[in-house]
N, C-alpha and C. Protein backbone atom coordinates (compact mmCIF):
# COMPACT_ATOMS: atom_id res chain seq x y z
N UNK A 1 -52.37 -73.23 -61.91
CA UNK A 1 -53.82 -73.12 -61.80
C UNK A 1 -54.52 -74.21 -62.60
N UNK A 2 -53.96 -74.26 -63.94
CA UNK A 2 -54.37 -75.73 -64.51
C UNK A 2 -54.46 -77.28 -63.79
N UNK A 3 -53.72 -77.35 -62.80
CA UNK A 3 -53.21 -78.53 -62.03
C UNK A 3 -54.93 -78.30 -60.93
N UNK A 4 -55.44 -77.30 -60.58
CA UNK A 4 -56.23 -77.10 -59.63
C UNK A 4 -57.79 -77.34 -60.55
N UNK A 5 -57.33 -76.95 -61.72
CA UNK A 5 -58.86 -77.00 -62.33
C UNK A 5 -58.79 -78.33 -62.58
N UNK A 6 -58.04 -79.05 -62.90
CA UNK A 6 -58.44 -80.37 -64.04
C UNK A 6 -58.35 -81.45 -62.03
N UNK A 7 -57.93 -81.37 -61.07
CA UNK A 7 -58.47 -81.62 -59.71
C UNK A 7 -59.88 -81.84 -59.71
N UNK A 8 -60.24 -80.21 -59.79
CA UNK A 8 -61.56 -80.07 -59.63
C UNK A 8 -62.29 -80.71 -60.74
N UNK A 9 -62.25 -80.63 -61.89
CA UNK A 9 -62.95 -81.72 -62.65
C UNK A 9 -63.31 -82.93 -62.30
N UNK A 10 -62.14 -83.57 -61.62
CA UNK A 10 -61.96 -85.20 -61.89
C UNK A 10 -63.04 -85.26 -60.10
N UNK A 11 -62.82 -84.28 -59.32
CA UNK A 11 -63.16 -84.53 -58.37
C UNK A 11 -64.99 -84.38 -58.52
N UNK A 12 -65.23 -83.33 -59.09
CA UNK A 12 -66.57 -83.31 -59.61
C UNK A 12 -66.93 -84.76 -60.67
N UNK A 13 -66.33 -84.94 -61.20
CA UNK A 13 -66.94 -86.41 -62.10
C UNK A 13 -66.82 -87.04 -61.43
N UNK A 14 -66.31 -87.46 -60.17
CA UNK A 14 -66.47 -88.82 -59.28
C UNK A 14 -67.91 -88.39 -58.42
N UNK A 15 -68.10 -87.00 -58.29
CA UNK A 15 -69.42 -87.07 -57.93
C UNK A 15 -70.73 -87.06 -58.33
N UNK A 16 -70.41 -86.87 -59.76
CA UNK A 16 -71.55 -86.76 -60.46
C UNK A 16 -71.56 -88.25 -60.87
N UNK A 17 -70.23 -89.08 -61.03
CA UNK A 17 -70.38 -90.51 -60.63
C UNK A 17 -71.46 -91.33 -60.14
N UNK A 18 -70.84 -91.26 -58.73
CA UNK A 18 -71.48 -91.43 -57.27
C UNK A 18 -73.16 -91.40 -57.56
N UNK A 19 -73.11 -89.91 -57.99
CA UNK A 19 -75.03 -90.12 -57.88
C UNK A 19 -75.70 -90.81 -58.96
N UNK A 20 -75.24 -90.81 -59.92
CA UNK A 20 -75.54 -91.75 -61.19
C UNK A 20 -75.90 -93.20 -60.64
N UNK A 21 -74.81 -93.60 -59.95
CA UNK A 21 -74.76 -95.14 -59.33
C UNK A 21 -75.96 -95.32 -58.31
N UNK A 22 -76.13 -94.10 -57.73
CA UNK A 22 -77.27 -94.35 -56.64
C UNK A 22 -78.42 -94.33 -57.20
N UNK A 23 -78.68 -93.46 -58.19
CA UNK A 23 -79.79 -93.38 -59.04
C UNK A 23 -79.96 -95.00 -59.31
N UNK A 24 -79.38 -95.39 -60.03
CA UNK A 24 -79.37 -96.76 -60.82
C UNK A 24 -79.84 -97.82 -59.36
N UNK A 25 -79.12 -97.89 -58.33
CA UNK A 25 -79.57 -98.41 -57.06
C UNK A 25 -80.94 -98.49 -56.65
N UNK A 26 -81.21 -96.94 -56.96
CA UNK A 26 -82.84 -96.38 -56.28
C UNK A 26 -83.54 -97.08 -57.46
N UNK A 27 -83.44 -97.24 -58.65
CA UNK A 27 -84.39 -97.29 -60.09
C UNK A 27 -84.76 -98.66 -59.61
N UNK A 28 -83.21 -99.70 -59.45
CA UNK A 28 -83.48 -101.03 -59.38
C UNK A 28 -84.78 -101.56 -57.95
N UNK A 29 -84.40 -100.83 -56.72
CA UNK A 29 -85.63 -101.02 -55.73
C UNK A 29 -87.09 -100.98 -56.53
N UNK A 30 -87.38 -99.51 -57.34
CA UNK A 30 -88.76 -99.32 -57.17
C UNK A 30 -89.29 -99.50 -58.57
N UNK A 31 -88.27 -99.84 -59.00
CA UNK A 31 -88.98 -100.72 -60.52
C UNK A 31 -89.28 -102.45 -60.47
N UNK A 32 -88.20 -103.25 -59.38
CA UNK A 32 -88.35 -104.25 -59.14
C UNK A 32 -89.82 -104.24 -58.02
N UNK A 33 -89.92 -103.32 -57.35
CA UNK A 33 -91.53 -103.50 -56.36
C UNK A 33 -92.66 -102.92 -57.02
N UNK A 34 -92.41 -101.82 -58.29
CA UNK A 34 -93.50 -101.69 -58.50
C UNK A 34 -93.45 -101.93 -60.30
N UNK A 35 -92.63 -101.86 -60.61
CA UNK A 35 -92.79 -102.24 -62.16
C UNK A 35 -91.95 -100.90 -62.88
N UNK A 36 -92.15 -100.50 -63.80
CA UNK A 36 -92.53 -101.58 -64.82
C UNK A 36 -91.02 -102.68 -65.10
N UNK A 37 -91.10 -103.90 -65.15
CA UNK A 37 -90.18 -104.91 -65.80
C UNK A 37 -89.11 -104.55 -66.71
N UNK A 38 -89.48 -103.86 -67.42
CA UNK A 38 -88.76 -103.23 -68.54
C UNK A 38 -87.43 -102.22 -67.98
N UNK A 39 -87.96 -101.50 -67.06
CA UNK A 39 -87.54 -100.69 -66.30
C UNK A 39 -86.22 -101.05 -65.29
N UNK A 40 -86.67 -102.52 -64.68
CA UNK A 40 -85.71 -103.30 -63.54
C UNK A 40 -84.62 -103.89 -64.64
N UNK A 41 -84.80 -104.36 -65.98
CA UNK A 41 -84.01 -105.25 -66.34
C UNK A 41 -83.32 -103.97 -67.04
N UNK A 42 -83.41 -103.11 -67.60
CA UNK A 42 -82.66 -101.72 -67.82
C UNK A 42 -81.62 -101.35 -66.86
N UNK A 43 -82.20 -101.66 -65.60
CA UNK A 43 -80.79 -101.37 -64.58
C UNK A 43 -79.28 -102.10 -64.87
N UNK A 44 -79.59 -103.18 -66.24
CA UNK A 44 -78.23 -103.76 -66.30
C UNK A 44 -78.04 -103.77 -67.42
N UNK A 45 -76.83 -104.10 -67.92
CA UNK A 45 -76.08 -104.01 -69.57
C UNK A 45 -76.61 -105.34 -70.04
N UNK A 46 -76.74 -105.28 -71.28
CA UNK A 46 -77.20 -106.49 -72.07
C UNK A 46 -77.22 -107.51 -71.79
N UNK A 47 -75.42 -107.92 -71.22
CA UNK A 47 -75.32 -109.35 -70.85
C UNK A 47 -75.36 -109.09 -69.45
N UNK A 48 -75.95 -108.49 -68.73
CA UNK A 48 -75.07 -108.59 -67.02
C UNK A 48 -76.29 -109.48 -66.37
N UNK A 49 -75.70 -109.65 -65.52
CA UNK A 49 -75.90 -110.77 -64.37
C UNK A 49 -76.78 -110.57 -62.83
N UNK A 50 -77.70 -111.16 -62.44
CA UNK A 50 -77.98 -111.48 -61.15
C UNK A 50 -78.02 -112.23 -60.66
N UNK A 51 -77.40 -112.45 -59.56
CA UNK A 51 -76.83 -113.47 -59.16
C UNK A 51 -77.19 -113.57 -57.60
N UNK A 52 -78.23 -114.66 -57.23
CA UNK A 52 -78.42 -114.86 -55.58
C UNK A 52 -78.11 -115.83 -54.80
N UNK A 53 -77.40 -115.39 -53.61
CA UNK A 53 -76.42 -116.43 -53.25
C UNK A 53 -77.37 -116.50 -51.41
N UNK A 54 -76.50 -117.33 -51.29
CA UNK A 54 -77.07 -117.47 -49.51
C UNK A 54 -75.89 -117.53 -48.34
N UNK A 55 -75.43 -116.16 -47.73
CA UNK A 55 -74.72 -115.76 -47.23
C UNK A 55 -73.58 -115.61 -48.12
N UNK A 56 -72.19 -116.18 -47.96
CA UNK A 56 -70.92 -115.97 -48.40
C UNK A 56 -70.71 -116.92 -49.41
N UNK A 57 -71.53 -118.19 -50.03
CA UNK A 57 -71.61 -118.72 -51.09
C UNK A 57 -70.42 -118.90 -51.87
N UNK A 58 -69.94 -119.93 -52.74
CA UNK A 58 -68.79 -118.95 -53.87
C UNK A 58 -69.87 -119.52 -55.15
N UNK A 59 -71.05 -120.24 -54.63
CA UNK A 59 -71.94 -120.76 -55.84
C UNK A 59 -73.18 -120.19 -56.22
N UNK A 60 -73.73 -119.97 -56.98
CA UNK A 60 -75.38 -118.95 -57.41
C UNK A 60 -76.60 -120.24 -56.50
N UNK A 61 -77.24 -119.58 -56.49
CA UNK A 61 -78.43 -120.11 -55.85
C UNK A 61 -79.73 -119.94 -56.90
N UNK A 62 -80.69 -121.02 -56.52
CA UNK A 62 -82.07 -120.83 -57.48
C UNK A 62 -83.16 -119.08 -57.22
N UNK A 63 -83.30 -118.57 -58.20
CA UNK A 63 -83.95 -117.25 -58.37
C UNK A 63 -85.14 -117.34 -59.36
N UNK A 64 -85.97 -116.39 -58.80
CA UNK A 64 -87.52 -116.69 -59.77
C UNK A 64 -87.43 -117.67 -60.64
N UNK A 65 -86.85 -117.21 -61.68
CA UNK A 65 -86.79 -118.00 -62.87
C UNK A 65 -86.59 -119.38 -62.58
N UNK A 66 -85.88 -119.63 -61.68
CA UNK A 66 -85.77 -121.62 -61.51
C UNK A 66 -83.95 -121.53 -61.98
N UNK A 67 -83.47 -120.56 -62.41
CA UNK A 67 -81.94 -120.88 -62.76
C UNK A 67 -81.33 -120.55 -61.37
N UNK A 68 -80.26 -121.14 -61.55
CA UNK A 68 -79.15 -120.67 -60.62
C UNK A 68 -78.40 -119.40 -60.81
N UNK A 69 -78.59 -118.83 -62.21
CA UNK A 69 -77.92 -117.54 -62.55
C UNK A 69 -79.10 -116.77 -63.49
N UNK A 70 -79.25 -115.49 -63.11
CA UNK A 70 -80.19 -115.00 -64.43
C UNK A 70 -79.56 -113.73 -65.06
N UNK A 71 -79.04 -114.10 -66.18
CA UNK A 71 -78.09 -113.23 -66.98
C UNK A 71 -78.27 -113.08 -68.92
N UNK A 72 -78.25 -111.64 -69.14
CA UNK A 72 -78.43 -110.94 -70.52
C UNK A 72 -80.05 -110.75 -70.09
N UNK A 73 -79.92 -109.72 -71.32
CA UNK A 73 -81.45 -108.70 -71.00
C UNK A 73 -82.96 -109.64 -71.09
N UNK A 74 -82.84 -110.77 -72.26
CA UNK A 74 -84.10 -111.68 -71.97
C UNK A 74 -84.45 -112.20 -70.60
N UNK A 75 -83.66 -113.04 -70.37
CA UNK A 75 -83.69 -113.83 -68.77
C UNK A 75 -83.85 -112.98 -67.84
N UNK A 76 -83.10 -111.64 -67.57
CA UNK A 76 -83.48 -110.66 -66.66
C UNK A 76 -84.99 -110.27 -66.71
N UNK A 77 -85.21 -110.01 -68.20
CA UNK A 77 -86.97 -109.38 -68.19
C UNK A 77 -87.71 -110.26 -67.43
N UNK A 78 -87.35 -111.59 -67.95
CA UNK A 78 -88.47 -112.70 -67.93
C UNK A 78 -88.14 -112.82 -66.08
N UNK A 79 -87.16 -112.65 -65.67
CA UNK A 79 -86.86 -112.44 -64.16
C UNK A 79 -87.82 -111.47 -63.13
N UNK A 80 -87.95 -110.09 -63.85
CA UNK A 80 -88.31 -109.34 -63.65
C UNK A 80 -90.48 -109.39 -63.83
N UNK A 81 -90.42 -110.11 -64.70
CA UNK A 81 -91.96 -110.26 -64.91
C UNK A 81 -92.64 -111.11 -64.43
N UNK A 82 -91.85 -111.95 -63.63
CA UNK A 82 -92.29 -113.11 -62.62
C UNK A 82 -92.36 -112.55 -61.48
N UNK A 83 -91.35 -111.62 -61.20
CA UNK A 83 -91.10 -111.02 -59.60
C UNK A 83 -92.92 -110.30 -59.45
N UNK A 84 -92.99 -111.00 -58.39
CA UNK A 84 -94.53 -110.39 -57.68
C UNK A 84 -94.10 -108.65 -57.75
N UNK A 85 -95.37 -107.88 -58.30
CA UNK A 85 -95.08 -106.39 -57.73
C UNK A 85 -96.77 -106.06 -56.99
N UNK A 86 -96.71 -104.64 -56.20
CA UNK A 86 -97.36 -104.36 -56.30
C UNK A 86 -98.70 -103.68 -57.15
N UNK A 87 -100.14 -104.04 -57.46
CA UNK A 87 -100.28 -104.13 -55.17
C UNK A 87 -100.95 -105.66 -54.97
N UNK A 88 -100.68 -106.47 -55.79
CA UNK A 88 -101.17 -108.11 -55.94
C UNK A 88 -99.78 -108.34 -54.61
N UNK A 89 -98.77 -107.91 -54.37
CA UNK A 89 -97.79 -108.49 -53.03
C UNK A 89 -96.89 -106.99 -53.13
N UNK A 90 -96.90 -106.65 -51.88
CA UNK A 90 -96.47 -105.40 -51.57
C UNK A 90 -94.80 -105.75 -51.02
N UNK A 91 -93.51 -105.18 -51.83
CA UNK A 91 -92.41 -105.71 -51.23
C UNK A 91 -91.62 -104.50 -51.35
N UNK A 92 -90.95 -104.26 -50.28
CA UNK A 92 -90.10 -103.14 -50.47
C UNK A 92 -88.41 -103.54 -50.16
N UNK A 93 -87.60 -103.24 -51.25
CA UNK A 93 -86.36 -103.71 -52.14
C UNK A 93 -85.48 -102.40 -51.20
N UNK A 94 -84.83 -102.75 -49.73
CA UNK A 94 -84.40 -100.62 -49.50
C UNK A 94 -82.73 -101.40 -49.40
N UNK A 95 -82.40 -100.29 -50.03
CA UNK A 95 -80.49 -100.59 -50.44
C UNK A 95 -80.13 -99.27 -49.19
N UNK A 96 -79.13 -99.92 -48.77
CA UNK A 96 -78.46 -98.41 -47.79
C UNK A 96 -77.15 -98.96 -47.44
N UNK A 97 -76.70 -97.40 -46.91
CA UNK A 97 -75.10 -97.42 -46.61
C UNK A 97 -74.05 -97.92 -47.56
N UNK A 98 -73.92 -97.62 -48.56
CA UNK A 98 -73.53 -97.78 -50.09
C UNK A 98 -71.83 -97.64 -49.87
N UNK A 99 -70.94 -98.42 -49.84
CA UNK A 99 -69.70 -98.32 -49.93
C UNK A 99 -69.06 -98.46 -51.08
N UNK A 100 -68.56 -97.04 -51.56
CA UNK A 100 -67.54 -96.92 -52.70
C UNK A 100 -66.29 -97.93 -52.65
N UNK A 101 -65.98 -99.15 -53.39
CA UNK A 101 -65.13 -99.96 -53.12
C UNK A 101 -64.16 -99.21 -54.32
N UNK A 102 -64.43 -98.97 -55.62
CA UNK A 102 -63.95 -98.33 -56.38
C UNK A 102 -64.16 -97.51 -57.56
N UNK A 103 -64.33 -96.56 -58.12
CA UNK A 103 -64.60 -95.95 -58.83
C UNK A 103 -63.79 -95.72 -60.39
N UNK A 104 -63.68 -96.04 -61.56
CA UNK A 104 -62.99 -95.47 -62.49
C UNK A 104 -63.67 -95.02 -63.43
N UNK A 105 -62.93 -95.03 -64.41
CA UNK A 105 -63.47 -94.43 -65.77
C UNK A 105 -64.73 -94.44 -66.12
N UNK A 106 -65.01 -96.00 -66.50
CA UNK A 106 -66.21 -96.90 -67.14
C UNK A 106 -66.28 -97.64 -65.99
N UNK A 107 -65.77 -98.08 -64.97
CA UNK A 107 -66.45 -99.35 -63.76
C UNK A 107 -66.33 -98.88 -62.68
N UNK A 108 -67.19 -99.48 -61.95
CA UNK A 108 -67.35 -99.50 -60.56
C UNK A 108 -67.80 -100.11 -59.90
N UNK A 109 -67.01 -100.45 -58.66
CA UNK A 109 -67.70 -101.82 -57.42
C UNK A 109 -68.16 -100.91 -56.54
N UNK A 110 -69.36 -101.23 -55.84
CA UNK A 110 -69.98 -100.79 -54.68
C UNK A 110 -70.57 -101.77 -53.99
N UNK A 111 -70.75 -101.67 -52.68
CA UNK A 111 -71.31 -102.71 -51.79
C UNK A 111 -72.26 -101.48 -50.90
N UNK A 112 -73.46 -102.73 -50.28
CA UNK A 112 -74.59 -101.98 -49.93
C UNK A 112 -75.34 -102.66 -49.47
N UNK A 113 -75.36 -102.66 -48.05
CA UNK A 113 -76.18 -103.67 -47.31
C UNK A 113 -78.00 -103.55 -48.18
N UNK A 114 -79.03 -104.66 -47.92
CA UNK A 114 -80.13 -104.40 -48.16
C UNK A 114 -81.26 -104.85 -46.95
N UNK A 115 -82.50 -104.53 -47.24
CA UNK A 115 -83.40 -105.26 -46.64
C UNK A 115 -84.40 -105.00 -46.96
N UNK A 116 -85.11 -106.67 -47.38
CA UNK A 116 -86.03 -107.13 -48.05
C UNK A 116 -87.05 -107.48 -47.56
N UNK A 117 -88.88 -106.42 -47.39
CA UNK A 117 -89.81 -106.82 -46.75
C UNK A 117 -90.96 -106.76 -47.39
N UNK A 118 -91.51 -108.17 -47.38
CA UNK A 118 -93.01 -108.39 -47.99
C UNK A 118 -94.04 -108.29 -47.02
N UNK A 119 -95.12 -107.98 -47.77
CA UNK A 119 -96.75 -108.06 -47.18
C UNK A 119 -97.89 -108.49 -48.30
N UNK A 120 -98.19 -109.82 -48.70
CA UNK A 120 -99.23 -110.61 -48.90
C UNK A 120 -100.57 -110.38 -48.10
N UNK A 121 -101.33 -109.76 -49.08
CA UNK A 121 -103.02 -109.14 -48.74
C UNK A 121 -103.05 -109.18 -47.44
N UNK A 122 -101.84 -108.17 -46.78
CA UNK A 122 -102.18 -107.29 -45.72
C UNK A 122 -101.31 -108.51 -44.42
N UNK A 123 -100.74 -109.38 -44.72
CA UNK A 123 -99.99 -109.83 -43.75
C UNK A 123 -98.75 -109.65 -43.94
N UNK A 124 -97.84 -110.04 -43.26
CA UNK A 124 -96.50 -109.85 -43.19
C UNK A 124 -96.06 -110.96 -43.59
N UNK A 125 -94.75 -110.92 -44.88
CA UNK A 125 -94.31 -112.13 -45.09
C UNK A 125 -92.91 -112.61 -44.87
N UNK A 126 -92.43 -113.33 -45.82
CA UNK A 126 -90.53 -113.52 -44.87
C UNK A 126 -90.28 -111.57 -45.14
N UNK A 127 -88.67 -111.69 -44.52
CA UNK A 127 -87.99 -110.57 -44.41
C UNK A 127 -86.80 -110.89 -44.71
N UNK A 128 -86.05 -110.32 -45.42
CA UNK A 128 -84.50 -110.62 -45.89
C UNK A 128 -83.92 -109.87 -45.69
N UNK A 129 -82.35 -110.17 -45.42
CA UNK A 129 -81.18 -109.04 -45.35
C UNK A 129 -80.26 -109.64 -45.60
N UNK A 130 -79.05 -108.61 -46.28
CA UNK A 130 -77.71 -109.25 -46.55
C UNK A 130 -77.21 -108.17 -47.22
N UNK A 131 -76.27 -108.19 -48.23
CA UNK A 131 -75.73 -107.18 -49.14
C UNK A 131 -75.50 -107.53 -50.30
N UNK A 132 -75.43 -106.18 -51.23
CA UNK A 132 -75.28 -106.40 -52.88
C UNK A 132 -73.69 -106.25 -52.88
N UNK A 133 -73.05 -107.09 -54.15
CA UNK A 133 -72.12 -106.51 -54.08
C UNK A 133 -72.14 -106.54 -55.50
N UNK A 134 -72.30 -105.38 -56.05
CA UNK A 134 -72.29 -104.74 -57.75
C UNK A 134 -71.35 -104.37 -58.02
N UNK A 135 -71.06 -104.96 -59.67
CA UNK A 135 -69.91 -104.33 -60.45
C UNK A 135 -70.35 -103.95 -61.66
N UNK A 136 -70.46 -102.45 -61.62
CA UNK A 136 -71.29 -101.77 -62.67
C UNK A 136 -70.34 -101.32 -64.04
N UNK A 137 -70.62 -100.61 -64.87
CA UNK A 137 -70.45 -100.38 -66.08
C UNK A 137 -71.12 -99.03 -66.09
N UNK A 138 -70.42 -98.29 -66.66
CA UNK A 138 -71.02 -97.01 -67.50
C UNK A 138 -70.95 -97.05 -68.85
N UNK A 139 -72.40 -96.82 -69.68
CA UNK A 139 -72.47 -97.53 -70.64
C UNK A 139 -72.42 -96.61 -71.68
N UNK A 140 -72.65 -96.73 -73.20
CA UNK A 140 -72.94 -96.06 -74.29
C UNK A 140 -73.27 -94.81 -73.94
N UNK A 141 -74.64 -94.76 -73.25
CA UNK A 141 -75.49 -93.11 -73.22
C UNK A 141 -75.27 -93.30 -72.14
N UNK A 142 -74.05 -93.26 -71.40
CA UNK A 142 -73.72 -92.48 -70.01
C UNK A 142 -74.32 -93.02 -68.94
N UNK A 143 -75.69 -94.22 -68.78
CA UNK A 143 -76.16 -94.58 -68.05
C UNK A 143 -75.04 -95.83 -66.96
N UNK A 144 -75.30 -95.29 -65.73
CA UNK A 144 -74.50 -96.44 -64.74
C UNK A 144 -74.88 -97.57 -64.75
N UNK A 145 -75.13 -98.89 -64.90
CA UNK A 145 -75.80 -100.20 -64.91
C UNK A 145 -74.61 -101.31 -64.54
N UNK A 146 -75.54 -102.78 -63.88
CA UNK A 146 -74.95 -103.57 -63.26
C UNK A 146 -74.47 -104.50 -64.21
N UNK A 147 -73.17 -104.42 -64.44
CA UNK A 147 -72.52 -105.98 -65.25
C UNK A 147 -73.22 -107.27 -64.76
N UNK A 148 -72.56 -106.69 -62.88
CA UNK A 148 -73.10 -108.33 -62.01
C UNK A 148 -73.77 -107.59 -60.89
N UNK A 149 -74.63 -108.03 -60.25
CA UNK A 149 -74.97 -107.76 -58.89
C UNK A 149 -75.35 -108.87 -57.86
N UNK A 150 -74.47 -109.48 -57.14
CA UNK A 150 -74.84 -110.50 -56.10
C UNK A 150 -75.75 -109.89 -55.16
N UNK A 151 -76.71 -110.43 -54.93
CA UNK A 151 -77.35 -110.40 -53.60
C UNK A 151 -76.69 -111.69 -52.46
N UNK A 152 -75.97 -111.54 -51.78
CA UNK A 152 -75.90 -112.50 -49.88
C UNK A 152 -76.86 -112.67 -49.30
N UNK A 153 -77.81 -113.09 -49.30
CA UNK A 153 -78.72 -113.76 -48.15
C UNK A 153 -77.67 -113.50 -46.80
N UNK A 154 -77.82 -112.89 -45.90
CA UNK A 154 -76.99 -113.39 -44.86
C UNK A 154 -78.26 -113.72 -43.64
N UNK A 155 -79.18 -113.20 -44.01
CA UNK A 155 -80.42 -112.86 -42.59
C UNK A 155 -81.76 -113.10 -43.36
N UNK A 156 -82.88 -113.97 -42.57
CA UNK A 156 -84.00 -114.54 -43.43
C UNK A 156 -85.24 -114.61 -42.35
N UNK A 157 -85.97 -114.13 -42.56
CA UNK A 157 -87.18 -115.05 -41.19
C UNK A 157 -87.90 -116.27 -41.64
N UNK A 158 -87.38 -116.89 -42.76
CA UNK A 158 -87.80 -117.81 -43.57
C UNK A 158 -86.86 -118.73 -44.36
N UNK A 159 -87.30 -119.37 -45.27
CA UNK A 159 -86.56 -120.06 -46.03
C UNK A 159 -86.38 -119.43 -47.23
N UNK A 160 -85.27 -119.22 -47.74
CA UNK A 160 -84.58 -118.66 -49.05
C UNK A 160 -84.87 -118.94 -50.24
N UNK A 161 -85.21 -120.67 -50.02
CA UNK A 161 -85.67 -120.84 -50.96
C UNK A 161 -87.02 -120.58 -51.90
N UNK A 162 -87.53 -119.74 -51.29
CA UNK A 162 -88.80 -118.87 -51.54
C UNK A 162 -88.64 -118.07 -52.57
N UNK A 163 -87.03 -117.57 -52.93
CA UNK A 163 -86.77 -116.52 -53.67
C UNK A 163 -86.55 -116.80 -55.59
């Protein structure tokens, strides 16, 4: 019976996992569109990384900031406080279909297609799509957060370099 309970444990902590990670997913959308800054760059561990690429890349691409990589909690803020929010540019950040690549202890990879749509004082602006592919950390106080998170450009109605 011991063999069935400590099952059920491990099987329950991969789900209470799971939603932790999505949480952290959902925080990063609607703190990056609506604020607060503080909030978006919290979605990651001290030193972790964002990283935007254009399609399958193996190299970083230029992001708000003007770097090719924006990584540790300063550069992220300062990432994050540049990013237009609403309601001066209305953008909605939607993550879906979230694939568990792996789960352990303290890490985890997930992949998760996105799509990225602006509206500038009431027009429509580019539109993006592609996928994240995050390698998170469970940290000190239990919170799930991104070591790294690539964004792929794979799909644009515009130029990328916008981003």
């Amino acid at each position: 019976m011991s063999d069935d309970l400590a099952e059920l444990k491990a099987r329950l902590r991969r789900l209470e996992d799971k939603e932790a990670i999505l949480a952290t997913i959902s925080r990063y959308s609607h703190t990056l569109d609506y604020g607060p800054a503080e909030g978006w760059a919290d979605c990651f561990t001290p030193d972790g990384a964002f990283d935007i690429r254009r399609g399958q890349e193996t190299g970083p691409k230029r992001s708000y900031s003007g770097k090719t990589l924006t990584q540790g909690a300063a550069d992220l803020l300062e990432f994050a406080r540049k990013h237009p929010v609403a309601p001066g540019e209305f953008q909605k950040h939607i993550s879906m279909v979230p694939h568990f690549v792996e789960i352990g202890a303290e890490t985890a990879e997930v992949h998760c297609y996105f799509l990225i749509l602006h509206e500038k004082k009431g027009t429509p602006g580019n539109t993006y799509s592609g996928r994240y592919i995050d390698h998170m950390q469970r940290c000190a106080d239990g919170v799930w957060r991104f070591k790294l998170r690539v964004a792929e450009i794979t799909g644009t109605t515009d130029d990328a370099s916008l981003l």
